[in-house]
Each structure stands twice: as structure tokens, then as C-alpha cells.
PDB file of N, CA and C in Angstrom:
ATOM      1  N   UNK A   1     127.932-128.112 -51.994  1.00  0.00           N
ATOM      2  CA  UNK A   1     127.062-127.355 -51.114  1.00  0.00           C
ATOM      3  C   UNK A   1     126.543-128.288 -50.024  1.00  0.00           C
ATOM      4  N   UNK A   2     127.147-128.211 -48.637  1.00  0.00           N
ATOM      5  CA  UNK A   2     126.344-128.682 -47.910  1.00  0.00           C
ATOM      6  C   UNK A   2     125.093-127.926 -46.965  1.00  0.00           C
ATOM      7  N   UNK A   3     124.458-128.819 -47.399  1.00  0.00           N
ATOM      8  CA  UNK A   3     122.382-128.233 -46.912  1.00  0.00           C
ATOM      9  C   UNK A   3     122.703-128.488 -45.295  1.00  0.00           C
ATOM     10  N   UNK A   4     122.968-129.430 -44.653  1.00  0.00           N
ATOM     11  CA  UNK A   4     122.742-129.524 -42.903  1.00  0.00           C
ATOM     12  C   UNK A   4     123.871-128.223 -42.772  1.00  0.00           C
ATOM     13  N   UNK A   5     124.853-128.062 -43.041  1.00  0.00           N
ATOM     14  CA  UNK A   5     125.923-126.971 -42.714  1.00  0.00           C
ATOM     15  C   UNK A   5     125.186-125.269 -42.598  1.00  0.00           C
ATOM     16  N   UNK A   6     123.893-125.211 -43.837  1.00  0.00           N
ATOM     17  CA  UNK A   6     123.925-123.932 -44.183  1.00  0.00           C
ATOM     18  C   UNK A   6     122.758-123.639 -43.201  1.00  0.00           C
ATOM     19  N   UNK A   7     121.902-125.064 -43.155  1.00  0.00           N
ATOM     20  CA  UNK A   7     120.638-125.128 -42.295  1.00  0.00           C
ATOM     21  C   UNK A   7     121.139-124.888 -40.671  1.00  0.00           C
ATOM     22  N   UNK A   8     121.969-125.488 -40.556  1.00  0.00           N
ATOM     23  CA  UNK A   8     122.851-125.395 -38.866  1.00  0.00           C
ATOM     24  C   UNK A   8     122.898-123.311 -38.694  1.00  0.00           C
ATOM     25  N   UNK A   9     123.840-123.029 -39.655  1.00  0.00           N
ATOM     26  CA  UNK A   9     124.081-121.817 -39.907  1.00  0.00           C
ATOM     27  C   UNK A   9     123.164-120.521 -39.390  1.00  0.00           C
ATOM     28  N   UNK A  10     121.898-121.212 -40.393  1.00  0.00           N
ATOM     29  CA  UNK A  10     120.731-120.300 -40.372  1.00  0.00           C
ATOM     30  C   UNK A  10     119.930-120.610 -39.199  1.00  0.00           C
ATOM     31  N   UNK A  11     120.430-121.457 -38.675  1.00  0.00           N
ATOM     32  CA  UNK A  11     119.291-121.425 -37.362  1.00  0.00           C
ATOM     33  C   UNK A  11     119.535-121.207 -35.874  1.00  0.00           C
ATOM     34  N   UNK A  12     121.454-121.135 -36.332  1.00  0.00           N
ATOM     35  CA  UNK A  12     122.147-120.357 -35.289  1.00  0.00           C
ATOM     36  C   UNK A  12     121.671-118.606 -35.255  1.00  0.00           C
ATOM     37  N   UNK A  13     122.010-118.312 -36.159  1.00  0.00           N
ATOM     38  CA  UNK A  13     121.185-117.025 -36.784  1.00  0.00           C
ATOM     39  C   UNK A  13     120.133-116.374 -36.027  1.00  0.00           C
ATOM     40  N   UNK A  14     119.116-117.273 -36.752  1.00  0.00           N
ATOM     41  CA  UNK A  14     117.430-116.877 -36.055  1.00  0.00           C
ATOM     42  C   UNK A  14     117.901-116.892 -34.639  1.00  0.00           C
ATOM     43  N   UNK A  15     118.338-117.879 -33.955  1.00  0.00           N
ATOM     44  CA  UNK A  15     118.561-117.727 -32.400  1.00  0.00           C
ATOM     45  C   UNK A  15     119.201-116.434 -32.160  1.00  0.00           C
ATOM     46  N   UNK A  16     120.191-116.082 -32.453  1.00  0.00           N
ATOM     47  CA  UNK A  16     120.546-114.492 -31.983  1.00  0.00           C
ATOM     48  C   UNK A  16     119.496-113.501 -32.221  1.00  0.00           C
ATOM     49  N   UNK A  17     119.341-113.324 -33.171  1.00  0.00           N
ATOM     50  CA  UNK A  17     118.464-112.402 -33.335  1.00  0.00           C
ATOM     51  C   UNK A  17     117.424-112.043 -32.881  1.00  0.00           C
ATOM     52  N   UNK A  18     117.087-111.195 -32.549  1.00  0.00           N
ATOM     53  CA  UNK A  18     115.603-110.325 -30.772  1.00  0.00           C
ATOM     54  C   UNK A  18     115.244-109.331 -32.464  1.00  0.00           C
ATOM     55  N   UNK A  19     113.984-109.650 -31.710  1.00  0.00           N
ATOM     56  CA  UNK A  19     112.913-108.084 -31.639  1.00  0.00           C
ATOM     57  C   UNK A  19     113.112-106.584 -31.120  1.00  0.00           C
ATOM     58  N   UNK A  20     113.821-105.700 -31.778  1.00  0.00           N
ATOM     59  CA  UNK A  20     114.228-104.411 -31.659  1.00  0.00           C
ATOM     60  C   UNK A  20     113.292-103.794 -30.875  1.00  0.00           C
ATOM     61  N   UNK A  21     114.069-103.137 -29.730  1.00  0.00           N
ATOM     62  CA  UNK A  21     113.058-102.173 -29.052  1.00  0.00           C
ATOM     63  C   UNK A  21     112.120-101.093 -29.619  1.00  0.00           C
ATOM     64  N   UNK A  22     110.954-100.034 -29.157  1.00  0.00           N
ATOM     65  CA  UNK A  22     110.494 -99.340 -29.833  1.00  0.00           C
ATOM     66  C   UNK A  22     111.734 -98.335 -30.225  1.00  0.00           C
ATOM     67  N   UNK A  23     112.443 -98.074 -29.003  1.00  0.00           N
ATOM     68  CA  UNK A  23     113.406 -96.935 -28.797  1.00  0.00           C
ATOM     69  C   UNK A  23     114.765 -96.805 -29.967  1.00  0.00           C
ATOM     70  N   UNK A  24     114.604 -98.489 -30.066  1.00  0.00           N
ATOM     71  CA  UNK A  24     115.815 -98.599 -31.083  1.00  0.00           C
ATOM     72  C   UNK A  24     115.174 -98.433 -32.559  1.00  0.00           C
ATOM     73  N   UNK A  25     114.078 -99.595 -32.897  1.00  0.00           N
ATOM     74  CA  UNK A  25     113.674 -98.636 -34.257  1.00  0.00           C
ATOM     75  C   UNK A  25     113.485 -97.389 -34.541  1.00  0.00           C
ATOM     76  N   UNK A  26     112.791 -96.708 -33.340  1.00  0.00           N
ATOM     77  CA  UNK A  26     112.782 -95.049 -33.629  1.00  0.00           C
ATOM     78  C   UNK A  26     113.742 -94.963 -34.184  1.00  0.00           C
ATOM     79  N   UNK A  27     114.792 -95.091 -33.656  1.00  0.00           N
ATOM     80  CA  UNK A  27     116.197 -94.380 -33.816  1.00  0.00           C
ATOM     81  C   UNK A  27     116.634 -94.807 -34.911  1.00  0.00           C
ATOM     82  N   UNK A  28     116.478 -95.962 -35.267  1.00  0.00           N
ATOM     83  CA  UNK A  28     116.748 -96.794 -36.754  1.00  0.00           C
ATOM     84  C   UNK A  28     116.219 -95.967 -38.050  1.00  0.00           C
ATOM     85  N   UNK A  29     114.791 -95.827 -38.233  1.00  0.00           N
ATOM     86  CA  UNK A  29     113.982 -95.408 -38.726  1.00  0.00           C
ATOM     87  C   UNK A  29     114.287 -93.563 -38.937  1.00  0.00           C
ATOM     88  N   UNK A  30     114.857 -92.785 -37.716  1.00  0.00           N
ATOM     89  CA  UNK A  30     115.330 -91.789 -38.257  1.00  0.00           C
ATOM     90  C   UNK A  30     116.360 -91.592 -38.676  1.00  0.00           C
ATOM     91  N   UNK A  31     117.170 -92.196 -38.800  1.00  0.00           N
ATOM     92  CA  UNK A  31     117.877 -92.401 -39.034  1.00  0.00           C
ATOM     93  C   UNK A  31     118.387 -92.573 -40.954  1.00  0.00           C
ATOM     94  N   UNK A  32     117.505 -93.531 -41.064  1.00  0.00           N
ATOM     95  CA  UNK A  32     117.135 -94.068 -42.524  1.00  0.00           C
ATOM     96  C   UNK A  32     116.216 -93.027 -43.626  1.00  0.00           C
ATOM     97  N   UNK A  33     115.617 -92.231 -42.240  1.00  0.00           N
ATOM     98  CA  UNK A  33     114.438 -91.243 -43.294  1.00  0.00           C
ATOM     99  C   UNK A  33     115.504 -90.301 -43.484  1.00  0.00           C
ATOM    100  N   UNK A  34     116.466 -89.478 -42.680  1.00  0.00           N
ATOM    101  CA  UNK A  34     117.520 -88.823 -42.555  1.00  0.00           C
ATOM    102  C   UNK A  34     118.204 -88.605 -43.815  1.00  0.00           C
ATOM    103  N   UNK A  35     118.779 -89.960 -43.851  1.00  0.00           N
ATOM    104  CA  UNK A  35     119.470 -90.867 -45.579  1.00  0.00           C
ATOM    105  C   UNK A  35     119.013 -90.359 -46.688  1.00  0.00           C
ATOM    106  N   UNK A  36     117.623 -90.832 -46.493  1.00  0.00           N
ATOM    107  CA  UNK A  36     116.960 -90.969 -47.741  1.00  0.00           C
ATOM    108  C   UNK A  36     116.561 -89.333 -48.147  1.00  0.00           C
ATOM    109  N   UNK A  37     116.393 -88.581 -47.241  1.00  0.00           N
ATOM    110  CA  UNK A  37     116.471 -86.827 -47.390  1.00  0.00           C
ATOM    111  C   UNK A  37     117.751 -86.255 -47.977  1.00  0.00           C
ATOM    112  N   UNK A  38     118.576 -86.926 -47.607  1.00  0.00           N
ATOM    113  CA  UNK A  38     120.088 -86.316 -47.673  1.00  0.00           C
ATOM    114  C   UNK A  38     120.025 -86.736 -49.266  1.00  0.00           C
ATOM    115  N   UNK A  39     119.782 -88.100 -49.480  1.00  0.00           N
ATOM    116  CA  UNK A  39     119.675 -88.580 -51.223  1.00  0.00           C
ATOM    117  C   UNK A  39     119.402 -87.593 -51.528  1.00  0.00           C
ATOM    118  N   UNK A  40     118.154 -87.396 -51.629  1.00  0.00           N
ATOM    119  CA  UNK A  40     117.418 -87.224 -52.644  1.00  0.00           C
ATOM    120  C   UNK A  40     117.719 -85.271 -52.839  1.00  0.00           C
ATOM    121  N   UNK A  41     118.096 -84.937 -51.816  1.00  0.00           N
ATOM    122  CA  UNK A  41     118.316 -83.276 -51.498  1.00  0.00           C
ATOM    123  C   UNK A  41     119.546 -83.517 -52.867  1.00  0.00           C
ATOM    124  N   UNK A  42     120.444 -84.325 -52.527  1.00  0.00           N
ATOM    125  CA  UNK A  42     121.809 -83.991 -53.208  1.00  0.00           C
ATOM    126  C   UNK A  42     121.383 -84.373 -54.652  1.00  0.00           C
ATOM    127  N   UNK A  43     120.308 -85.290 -55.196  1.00  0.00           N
ATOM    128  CA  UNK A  43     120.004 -85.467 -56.595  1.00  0.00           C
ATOM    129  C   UNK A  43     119.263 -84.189 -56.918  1.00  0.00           C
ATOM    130  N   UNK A  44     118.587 -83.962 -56.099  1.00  0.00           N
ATOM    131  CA  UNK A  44     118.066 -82.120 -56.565  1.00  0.00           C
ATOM    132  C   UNK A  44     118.750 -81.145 -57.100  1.00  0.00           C
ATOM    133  N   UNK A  45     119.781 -81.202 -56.025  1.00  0.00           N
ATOM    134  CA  UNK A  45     121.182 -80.049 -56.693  1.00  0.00           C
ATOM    135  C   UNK A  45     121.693 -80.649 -57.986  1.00  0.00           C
ATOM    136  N   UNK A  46     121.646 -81.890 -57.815  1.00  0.00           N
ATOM    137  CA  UNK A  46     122.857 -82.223 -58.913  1.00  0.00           C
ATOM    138  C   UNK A  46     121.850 -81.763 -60.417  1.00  0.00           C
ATOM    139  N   UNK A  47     120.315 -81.988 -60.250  1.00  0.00           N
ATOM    140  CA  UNK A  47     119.359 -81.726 -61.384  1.00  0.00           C
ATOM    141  C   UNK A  47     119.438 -80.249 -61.208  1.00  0.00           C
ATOM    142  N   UNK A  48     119.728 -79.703 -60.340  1.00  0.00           N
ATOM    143  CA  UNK A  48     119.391 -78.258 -60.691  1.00  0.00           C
ATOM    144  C   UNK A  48     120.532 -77.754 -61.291  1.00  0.00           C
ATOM    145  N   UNK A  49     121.545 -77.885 -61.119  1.00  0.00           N
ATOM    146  CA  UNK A  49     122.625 -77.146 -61.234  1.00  0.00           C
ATOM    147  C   UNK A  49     123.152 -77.828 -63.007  1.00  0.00           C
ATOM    148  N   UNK A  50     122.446 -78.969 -63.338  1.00  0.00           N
ATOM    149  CA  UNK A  50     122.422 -79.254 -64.338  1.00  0.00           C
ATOM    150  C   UNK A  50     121.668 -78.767 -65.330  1.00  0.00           C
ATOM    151  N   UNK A  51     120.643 -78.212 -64.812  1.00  0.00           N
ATOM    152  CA  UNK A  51     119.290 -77.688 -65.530  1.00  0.00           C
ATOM    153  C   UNK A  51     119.679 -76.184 -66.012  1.00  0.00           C
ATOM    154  N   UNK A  52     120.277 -75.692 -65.402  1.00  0.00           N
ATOM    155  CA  UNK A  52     121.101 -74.374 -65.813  1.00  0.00           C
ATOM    156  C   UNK A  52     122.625 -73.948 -66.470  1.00  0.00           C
ATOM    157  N   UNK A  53     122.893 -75.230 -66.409  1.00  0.00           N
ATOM    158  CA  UNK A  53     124.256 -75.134 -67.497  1.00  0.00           C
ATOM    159  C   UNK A  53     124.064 -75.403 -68.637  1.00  0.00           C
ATOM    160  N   UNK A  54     124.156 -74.126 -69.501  1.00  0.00           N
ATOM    161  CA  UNK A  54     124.148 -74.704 -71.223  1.00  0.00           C
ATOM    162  C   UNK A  54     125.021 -75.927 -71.174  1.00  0.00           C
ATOM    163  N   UNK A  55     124.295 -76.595 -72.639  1.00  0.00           N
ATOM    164  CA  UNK A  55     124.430 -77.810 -72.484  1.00  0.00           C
ATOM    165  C   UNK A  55     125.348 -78.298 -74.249  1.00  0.00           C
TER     166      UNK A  55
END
């Protein structure tokens, strides 16, 4: 394992990386809440439709 290699690496890194616009997290953020609706909708069905099949 070289440490200066991974340290070089990671600090090339941090340099690219910016502070996301407001416009772009919005969009990020609905994005992700979107997701997480779509989850959780489809674990609903899958409990419901389970909840009514003899078992």
C-alpha cells in the first residue's frame, strides 16, 4: 500500500470537486425523493398483495 500514491489521489479528487448549484441539488434531491417513493410504493404492493394470498 502506498500512502503518498493514495494521498496524491485524494487530493487530486478534492480539487475537482465544486459545490453543487442550488438548481442542481434541487434537481438531485428530487430526484432521490422520487426513488425513494417509487421504493417504498413497490414494497407496499409487494406487502399487500402478499397480505391477501392464503398462505
Amino acid at each position: 500500500m502506498d500512502v503518498k500514491l493514495d494521498l496524491s489521489s485524494y487530493v487530486r479528487v478534492l480539487k475537482l470537486a465544486s459545490t453543487p448549484s442550488w438548481e442542481e441539488f434541487s434537481k438531485i434531491s428530487k430526484i432521490a425523493g422520487a426513488g425513494i417513493i417509487l421504493v417504498g410504493l413497490l414494497g407496499f404492493i409487494i406487502f399487500a398483495v402478499m397480505s391477501f394470498l392464503p398462505a
